[in-house]
PDB file of N, CA and C in Angstrom:
ATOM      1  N   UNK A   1      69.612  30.292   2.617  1.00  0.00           N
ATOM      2  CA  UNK A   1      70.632  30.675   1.647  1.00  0.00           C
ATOM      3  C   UNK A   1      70.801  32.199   1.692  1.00  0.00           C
ATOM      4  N   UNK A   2      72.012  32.722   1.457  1.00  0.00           N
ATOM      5  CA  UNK A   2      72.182  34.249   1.867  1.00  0.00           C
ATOM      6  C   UNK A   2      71.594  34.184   0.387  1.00  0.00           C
ATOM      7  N   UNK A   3      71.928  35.863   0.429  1.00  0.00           N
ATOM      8  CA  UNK A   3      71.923  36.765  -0.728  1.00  0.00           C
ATOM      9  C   UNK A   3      73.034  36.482  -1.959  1.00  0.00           C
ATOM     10  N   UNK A   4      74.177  36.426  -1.274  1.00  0.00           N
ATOM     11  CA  UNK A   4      75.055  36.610  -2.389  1.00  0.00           C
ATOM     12  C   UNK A   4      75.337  34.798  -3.241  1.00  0.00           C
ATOM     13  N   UNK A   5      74.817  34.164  -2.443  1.00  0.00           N
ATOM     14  CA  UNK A   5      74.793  32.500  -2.901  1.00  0.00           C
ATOM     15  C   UNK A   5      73.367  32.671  -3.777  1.00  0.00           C
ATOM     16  N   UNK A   6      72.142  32.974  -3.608  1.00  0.00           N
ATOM     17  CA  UNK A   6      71.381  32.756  -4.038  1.00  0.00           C
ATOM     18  C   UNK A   6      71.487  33.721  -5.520  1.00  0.00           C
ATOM     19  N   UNK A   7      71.955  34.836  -5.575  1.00  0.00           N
ATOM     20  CA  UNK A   7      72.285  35.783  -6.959  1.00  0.00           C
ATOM     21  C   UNK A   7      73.453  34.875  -7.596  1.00  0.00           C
ATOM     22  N   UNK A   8      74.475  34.019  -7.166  1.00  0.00           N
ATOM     23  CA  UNK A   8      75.488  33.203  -7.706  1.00  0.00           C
ATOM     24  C   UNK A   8      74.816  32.194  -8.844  1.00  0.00           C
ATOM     25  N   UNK A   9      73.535  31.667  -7.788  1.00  0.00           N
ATOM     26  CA  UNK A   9      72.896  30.631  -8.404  1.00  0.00           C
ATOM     27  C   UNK A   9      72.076  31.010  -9.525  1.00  0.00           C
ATOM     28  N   UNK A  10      71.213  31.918  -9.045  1.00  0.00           N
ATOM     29  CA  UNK A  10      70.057  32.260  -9.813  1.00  0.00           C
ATOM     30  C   UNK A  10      70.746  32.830 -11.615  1.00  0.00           C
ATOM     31  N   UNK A  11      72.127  33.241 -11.103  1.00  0.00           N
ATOM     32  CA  UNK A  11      72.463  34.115 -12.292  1.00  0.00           C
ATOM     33  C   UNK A  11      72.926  33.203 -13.412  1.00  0.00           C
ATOM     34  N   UNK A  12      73.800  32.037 -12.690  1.00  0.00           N
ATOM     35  CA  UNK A  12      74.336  30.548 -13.327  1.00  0.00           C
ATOM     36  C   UNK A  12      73.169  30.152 -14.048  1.00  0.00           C
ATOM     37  N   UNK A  13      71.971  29.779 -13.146  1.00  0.00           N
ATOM     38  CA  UNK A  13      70.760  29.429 -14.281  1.00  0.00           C
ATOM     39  C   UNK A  13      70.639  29.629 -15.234  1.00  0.00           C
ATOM     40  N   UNK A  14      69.921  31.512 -15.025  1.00  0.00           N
ATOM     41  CA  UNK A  14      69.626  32.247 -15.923  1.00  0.00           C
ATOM     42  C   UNK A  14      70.227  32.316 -17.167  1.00  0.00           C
ATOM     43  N   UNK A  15      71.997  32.538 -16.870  1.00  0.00           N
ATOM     44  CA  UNK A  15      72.550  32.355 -17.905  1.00  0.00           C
ATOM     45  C   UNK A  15      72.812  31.316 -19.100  1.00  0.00           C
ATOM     46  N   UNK A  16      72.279  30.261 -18.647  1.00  0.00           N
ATOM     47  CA  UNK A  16      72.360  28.761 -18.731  1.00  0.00           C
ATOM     48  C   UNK A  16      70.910  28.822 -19.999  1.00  0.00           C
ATOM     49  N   UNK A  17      70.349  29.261 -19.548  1.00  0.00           N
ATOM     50  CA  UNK A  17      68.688  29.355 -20.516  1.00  0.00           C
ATOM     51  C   UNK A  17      68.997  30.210 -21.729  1.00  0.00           C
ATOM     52  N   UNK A  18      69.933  31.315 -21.213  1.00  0.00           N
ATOM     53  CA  UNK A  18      69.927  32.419 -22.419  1.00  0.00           C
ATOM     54  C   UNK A  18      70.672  32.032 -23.294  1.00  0.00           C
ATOM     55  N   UNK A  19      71.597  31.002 -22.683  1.00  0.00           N
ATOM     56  CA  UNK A  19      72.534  30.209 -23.694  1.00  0.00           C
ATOM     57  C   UNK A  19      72.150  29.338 -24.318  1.00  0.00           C
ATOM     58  N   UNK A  20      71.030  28.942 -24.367  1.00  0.00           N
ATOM     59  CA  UNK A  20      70.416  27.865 -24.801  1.00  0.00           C
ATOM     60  C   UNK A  20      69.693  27.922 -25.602  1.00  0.00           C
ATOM     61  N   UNK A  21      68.986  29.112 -25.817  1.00  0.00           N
ATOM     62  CA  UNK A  21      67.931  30.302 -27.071  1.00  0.00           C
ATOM     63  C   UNK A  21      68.921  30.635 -27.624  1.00  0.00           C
ATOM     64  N   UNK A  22      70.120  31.780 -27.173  1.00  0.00           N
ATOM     65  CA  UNK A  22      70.794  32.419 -27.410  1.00  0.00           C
ATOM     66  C   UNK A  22      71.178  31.879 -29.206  1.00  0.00           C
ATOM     67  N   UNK A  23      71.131  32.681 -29.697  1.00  0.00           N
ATOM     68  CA  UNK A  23      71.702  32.807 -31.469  1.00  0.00           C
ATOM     69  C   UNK A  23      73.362  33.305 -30.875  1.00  0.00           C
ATOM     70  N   UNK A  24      73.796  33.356 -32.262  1.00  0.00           N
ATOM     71  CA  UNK A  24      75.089  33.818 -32.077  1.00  0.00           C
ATOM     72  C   UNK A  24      75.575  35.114 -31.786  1.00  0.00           C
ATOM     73  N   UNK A  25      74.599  35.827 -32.321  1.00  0.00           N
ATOM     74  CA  UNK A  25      74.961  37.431 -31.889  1.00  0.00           C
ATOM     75  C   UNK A  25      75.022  37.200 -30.063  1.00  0.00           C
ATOM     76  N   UNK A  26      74.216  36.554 -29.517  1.00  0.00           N
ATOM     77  CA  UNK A  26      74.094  36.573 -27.884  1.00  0.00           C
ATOM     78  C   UNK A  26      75.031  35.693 -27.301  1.00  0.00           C
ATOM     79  N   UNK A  27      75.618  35.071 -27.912  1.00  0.00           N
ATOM     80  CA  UNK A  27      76.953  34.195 -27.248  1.00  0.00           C
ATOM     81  C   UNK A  27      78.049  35.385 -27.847  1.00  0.00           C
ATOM     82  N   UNK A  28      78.058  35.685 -28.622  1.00  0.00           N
ATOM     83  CA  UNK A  28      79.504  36.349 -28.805  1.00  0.00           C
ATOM     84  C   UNK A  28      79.462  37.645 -28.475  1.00  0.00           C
ATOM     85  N   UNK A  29      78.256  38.034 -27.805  1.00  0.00           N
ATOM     86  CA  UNK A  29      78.318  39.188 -26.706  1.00  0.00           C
ATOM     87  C   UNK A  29      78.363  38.674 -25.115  1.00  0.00           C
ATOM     88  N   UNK A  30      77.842  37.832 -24.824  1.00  0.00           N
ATOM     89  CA  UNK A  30      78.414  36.829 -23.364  1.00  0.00           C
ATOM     90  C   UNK A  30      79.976  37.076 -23.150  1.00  0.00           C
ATOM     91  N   UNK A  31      80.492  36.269 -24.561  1.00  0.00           N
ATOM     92  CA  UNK A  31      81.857  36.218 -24.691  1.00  0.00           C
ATOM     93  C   UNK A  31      82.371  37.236 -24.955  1.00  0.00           C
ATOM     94  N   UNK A  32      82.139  38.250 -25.272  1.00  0.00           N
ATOM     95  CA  UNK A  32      82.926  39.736 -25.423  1.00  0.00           C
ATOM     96  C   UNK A  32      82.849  39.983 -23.938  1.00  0.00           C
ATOM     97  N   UNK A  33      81.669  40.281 -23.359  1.00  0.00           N
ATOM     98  CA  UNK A  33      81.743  40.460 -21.498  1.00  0.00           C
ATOM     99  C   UNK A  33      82.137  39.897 -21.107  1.00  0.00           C
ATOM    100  N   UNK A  34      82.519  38.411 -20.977  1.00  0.00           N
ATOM    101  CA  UNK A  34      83.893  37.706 -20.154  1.00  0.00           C
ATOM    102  C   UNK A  34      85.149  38.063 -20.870  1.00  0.00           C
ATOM    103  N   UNK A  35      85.465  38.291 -21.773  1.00  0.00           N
ATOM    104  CA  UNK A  35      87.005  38.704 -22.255  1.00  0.00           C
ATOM    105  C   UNK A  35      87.258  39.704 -21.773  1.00  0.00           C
ATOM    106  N   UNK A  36      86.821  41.153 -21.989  1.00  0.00           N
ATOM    107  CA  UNK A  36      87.284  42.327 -21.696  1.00  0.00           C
ATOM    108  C   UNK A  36      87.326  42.091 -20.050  1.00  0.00           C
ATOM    109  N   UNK A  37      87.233  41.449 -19.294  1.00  0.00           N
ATOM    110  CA  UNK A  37      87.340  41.819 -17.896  1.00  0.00           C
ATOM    111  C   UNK A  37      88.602  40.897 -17.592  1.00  0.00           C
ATOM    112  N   UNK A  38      89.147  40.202 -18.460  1.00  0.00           N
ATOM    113  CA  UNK A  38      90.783  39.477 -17.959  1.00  0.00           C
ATOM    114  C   UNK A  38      91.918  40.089 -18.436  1.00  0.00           C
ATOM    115  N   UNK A  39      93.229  40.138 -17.822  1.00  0.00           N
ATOM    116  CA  UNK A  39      94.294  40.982 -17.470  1.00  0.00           C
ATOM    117  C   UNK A  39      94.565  41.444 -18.617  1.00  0.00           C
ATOM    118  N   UNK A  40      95.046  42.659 -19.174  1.00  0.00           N
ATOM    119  CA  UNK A  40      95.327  43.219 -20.640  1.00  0.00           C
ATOM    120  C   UNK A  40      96.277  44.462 -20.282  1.00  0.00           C
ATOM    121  N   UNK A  41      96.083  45.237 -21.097  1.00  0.00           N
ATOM    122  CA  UNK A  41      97.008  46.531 -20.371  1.00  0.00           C
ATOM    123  C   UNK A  41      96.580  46.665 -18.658  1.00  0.00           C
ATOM    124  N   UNK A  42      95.476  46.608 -18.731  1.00  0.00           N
ATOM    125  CA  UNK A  42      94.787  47.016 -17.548  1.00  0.00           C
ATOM    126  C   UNK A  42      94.806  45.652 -16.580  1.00  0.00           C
ATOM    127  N   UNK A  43      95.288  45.166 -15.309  1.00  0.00           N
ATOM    128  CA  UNK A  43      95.081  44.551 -14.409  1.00  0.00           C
ATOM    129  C   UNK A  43      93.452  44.223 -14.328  1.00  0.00           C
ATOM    130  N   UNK A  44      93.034  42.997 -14.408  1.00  0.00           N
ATOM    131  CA  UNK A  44      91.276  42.292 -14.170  1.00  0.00           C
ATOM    132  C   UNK A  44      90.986  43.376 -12.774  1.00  0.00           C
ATOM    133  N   UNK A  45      91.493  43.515 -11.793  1.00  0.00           N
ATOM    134  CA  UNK A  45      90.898  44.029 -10.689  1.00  0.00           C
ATOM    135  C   UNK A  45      90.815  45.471 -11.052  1.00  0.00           C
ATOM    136  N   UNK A  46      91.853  46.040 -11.875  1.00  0.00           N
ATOM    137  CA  UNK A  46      91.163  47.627 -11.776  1.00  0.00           C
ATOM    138  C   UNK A  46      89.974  47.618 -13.048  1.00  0.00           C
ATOM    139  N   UNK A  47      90.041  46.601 -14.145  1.00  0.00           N
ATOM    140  CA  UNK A  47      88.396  46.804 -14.627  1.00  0.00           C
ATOM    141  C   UNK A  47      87.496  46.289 -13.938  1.00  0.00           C
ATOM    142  N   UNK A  48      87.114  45.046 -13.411  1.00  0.00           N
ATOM    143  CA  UNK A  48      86.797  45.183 -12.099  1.00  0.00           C
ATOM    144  C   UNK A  48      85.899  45.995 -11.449  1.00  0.00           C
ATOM    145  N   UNK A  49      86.729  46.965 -11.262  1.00  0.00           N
ATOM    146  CA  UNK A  49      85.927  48.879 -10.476  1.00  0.00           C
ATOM    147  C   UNK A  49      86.008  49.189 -11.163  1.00  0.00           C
ATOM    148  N   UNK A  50      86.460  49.756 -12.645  1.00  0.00           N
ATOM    149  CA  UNK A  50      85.700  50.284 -13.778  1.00  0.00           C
ATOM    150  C   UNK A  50      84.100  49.545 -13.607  1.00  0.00           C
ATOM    151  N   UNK A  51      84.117  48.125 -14.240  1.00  0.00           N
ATOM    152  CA  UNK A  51      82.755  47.944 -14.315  1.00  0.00           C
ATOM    153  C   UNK A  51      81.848  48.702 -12.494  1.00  0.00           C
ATOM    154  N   UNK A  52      82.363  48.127 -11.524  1.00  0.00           N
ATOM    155  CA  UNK A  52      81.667  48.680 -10.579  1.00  0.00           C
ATOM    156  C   UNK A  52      81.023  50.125 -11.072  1.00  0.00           C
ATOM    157  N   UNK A  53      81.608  51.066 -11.076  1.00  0.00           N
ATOM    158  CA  UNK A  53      81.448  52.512 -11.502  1.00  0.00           C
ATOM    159  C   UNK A  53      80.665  52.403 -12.574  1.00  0.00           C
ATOM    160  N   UNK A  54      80.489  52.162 -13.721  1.00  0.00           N
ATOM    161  CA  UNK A  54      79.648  52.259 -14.675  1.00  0.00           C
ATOM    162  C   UNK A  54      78.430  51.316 -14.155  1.00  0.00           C
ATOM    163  N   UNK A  55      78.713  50.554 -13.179  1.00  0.00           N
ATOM    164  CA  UNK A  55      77.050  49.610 -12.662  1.00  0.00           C
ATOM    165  C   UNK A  55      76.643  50.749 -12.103  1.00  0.00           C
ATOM    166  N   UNK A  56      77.366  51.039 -11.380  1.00  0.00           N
ATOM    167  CA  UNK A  56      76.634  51.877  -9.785  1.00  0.00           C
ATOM    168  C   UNK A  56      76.111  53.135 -10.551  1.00  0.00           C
ATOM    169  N   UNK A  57      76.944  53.770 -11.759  1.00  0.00           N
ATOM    170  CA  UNK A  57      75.990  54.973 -12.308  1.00  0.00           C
ATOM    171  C   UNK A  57      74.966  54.970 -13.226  1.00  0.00           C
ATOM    172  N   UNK A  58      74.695  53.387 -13.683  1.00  0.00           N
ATOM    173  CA  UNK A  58      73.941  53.183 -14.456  1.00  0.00           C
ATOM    174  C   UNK A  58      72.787  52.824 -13.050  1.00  0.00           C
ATOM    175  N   UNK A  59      72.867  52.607 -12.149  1.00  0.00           N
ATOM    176  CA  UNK A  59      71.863  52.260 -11.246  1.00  0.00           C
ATOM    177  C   UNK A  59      71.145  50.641 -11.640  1.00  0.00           C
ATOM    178  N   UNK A  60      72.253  49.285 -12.126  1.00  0.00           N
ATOM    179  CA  UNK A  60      71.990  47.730 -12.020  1.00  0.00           C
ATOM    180  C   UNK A  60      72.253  46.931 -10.857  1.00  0.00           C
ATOM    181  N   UNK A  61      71.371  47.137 -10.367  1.00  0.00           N
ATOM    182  CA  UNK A  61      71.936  46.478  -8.704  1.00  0.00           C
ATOM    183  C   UNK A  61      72.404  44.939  -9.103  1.00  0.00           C
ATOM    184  N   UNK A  62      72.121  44.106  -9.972  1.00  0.00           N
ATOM    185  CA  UNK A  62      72.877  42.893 -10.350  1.00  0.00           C
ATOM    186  C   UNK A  62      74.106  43.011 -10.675  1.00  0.00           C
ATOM    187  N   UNK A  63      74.471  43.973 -11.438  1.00  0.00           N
ATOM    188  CA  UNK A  63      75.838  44.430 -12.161  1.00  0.00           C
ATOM    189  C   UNK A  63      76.955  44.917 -11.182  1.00  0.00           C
ATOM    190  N   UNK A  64      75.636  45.873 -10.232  1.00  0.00           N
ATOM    191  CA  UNK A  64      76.595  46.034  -8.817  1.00  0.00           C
ATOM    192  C   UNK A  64      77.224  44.554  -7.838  1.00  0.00           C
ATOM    193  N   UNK A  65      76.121  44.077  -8.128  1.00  0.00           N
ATOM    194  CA  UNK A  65      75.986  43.195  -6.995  1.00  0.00           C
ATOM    195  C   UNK A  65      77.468  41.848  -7.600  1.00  0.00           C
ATOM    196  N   UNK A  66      77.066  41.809  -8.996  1.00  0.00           N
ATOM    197  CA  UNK A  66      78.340  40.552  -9.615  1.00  0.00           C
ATOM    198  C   UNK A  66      79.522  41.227  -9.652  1.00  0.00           C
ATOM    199  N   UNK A  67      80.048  43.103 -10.302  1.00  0.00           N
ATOM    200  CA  UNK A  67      81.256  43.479  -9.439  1.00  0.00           C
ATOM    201  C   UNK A  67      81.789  43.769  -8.069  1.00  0.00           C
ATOM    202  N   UNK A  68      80.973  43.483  -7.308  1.00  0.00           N
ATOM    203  CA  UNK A  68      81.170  43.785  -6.320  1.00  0.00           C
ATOM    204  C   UNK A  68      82.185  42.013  -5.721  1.00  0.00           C
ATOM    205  N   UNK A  69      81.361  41.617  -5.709  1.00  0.00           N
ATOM    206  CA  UNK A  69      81.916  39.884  -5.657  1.00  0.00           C
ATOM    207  C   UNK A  69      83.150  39.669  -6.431  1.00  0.00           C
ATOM    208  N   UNK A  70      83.526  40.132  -7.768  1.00  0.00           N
ATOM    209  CA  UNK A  70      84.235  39.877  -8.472  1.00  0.00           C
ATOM    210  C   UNK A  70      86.074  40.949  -8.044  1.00  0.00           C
ATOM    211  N   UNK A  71      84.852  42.413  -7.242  1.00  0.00           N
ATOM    212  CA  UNK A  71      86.239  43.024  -6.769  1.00  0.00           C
ATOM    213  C   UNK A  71      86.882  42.251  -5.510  1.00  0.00           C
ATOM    214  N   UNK A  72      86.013  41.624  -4.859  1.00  0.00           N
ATOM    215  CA  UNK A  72      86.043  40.975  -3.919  1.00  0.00           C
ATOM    216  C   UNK A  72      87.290  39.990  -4.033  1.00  0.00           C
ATOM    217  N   UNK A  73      86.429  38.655  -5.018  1.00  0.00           N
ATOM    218  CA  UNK A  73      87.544  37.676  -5.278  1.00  0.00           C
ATOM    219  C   UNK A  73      88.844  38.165  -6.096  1.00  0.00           C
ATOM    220  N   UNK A  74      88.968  39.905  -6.745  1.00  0.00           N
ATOM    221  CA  UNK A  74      90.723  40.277  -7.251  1.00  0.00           C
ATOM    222  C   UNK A  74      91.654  40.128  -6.173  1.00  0.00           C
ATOM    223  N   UNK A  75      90.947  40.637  -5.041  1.00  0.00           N
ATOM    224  CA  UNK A  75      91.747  41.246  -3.767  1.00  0.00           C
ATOM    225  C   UNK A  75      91.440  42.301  -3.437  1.00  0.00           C
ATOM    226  N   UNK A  76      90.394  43.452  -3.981  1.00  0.00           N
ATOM    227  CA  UNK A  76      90.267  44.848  -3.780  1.00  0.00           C
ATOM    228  C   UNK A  76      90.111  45.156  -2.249  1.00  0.00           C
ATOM    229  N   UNK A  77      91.013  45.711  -1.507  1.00  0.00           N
ATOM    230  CA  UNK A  77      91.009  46.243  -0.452  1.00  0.00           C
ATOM    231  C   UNK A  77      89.621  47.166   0.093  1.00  0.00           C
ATOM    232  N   UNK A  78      89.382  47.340   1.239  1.00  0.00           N
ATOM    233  CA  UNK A  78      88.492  48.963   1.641  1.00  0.00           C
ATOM    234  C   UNK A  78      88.314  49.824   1.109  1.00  0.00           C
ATOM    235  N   UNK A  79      89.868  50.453   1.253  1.00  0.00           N
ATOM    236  CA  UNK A  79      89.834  51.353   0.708  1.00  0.00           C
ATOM    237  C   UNK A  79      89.404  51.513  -0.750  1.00  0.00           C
ATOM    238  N   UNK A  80      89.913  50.972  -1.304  1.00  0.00           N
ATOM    239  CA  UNK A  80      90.047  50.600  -2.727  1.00  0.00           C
ATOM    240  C   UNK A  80      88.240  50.943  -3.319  1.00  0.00           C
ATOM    241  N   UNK A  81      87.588  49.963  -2.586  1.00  0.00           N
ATOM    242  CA  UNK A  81      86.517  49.596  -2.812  1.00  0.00           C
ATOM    243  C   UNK A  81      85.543  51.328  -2.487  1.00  0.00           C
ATOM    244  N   UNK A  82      85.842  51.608  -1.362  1.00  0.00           N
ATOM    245  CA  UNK A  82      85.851  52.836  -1.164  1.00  0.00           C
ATOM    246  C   UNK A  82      85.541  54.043  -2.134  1.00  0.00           C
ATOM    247  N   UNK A  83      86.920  54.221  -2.593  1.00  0.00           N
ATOM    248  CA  UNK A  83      87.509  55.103  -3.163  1.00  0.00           C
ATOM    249  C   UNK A  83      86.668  54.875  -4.815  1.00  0.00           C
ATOM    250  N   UNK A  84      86.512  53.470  -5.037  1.00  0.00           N
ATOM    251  CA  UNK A  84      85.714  53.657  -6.526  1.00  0.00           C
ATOM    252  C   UNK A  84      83.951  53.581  -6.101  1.00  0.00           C
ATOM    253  N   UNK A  85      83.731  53.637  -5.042  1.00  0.00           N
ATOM    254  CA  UNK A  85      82.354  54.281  -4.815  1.00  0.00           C
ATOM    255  C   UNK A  85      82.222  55.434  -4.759  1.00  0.00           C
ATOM    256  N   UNK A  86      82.908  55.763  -4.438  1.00  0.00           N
ATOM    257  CA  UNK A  86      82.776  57.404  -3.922  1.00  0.00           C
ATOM    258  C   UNK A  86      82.761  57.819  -5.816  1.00  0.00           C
ATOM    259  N   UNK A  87      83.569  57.479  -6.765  1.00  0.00           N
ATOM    260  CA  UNK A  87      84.089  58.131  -7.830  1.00  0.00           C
ATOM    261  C   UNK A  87      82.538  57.912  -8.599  1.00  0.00           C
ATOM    262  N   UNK A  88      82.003  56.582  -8.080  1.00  0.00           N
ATOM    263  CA  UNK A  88      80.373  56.353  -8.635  1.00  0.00           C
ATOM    264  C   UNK A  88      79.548  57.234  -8.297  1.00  0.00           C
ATOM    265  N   UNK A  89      79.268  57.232  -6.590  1.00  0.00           N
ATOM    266  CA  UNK A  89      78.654  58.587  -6.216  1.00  0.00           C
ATOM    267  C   UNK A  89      78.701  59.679  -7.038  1.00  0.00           C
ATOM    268  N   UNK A  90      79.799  60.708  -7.460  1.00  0.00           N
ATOM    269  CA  UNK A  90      79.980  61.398  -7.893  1.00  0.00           C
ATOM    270  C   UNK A  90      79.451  61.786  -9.087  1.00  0.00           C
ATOM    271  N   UNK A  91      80.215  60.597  -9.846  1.00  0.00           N
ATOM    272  CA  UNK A  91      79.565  60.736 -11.561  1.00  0.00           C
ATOM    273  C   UNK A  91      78.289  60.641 -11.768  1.00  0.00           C
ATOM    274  N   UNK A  92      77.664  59.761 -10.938  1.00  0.00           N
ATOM    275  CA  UNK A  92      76.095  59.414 -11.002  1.00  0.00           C
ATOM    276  C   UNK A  92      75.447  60.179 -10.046  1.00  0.00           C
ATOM    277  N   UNK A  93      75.557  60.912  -9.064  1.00  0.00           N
ATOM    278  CA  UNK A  93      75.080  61.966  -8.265  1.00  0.00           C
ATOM    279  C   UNK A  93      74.075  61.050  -7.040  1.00  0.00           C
ATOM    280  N   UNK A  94      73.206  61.786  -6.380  1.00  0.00           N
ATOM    281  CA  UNK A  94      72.646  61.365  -5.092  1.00  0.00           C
ATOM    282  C   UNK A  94      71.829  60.110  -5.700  1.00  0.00           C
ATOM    283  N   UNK A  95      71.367  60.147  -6.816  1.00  0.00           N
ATOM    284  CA  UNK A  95      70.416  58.897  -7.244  1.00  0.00           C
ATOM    285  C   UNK A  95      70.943  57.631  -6.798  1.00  0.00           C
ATOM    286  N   UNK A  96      72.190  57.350  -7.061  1.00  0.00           N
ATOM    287  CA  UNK A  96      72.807  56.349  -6.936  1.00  0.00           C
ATOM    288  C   UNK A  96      73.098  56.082  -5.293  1.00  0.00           C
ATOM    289  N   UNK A  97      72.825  57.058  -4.113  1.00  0.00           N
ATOM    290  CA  UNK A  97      72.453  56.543  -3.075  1.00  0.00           C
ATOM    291  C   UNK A  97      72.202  55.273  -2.465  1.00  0.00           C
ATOM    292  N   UNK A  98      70.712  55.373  -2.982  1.00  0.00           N
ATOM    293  CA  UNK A  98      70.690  53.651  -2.598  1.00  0.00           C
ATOM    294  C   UNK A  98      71.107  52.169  -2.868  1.00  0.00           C
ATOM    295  N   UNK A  99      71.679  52.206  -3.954  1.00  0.00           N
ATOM    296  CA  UNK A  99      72.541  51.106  -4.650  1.00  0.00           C
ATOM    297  C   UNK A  99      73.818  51.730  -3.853  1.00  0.00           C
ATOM    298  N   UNK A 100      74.461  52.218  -3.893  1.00  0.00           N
ATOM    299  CA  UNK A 100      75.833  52.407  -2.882  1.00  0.00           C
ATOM    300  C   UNK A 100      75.532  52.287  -1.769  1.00  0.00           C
ATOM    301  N   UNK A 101      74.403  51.888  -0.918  1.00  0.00           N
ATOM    302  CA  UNK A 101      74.294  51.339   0.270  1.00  0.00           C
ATOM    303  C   UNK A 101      74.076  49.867   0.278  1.00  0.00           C
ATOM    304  N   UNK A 102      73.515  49.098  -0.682  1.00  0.00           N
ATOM    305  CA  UNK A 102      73.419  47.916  -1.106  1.00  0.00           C
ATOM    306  C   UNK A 102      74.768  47.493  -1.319  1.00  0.00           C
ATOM    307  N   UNK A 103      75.846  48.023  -2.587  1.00  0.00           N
ATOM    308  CA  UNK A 103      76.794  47.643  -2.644  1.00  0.00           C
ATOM    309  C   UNK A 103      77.703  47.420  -1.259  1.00  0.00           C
ATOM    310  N   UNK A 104      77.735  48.384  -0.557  1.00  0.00           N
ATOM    311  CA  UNK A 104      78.676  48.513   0.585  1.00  0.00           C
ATOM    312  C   UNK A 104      77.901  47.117   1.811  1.00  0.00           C
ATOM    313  N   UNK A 105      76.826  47.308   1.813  1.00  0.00           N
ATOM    314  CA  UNK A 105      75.858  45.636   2.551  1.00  0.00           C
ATOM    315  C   UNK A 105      76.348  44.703   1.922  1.00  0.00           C
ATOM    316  N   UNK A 106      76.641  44.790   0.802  1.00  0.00           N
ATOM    317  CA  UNK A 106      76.994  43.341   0.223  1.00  0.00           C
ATOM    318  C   UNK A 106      78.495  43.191   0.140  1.00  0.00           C
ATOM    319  N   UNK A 107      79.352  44.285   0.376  1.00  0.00           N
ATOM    320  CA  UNK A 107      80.488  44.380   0.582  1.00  0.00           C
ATOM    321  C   UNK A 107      81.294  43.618   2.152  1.00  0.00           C
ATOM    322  N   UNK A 108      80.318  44.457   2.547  1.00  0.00           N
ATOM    323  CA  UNK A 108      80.541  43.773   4.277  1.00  0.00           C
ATOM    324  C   UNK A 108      80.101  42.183   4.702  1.00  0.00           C
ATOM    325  N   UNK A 109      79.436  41.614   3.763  1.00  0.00           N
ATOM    326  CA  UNK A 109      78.460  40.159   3.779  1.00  0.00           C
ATOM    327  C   UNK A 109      79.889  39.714   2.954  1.00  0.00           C
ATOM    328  N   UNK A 110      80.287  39.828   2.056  1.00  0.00           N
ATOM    329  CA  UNK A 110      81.584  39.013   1.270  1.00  0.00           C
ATOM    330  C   UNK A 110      82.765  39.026   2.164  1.00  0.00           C
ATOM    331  N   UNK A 111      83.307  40.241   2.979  1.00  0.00           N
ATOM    332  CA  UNK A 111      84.123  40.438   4.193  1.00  0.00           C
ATOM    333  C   UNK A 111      83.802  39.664   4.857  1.00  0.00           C
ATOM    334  N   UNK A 112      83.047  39.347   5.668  1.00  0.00           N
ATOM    335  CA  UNK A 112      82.776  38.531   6.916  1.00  0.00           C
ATOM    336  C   UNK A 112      82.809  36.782   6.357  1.00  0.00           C
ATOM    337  N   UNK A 113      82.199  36.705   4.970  1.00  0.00           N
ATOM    338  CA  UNK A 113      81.904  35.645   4.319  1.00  0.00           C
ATOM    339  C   UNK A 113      83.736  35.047   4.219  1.00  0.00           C
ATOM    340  N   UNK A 114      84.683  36.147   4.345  1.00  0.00           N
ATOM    341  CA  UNK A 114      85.618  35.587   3.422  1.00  0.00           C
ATOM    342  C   UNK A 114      86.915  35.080   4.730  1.00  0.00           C
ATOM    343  N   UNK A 115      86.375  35.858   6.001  1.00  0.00           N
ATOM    344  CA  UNK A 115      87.058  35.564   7.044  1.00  0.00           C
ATOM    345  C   UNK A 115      86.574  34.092   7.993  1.00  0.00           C
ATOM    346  N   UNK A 116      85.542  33.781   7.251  1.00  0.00           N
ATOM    347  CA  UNK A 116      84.964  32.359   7.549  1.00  0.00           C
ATOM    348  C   UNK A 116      85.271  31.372   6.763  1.00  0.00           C
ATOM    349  N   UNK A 117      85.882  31.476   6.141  1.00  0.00           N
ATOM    350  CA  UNK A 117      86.308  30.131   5.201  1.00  0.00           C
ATOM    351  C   UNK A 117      88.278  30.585   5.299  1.00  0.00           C
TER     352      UNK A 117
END
């Protein structure tokens, strides 16, 4: 099982348990994080790379790793994808290095993934 199937799964679980403890304050914060990311003033794909950028400078390689997939399935181009790393780099400085090499590995694994199906 790759990487990005096995974080699909593992995260479905996970989430699945927390929902299951979960009180209400923790479902209606689930549900606040799936709302704010569908179309509003703002197009889903450019929050999208908002969230990317605030993962990548917070340094959550999961957070990276689920926008990254998610810019993936908007349509986010190279460049695109690119261009809001670089803006992560920046804000978050050299730390964020190694998660922007992860992201961009897992960028290229969803590319290749997406020209096979």
């Amino acid at each position: 099982m790759d990487a990005i199937t096995a974080f699909r799964e593992e995260r479905e679980r996970l989430n699945e348990i927390v929902l299951k403890y979960g009180q209400k304050d923790i479902k209606r914060f689930f549900n606040l994080d799936s709302s704010v990311y569908k179309d509003g003033a703002l197009p889903a794909k450019t929050k999208e790379l908002l969230g990317l950028v605030g993962s990548l400078v917070l340094r959550c390689d999961d957070c990276i790793l689920y926008h990254t997939i998610r810019c993936c399935e908007e349509g986010v181009t190279d460049e695109e994808f690119e261009e809001t790393m670089t803006i992560g780099l920046i804000v978050g400085g050299s730390i964020t290095i190694p998660h922007l090499r992860r992201a961009f590995k897992h960028w290229e694994e969803l590319k290749v993934k997406q020209q096979e199906e």
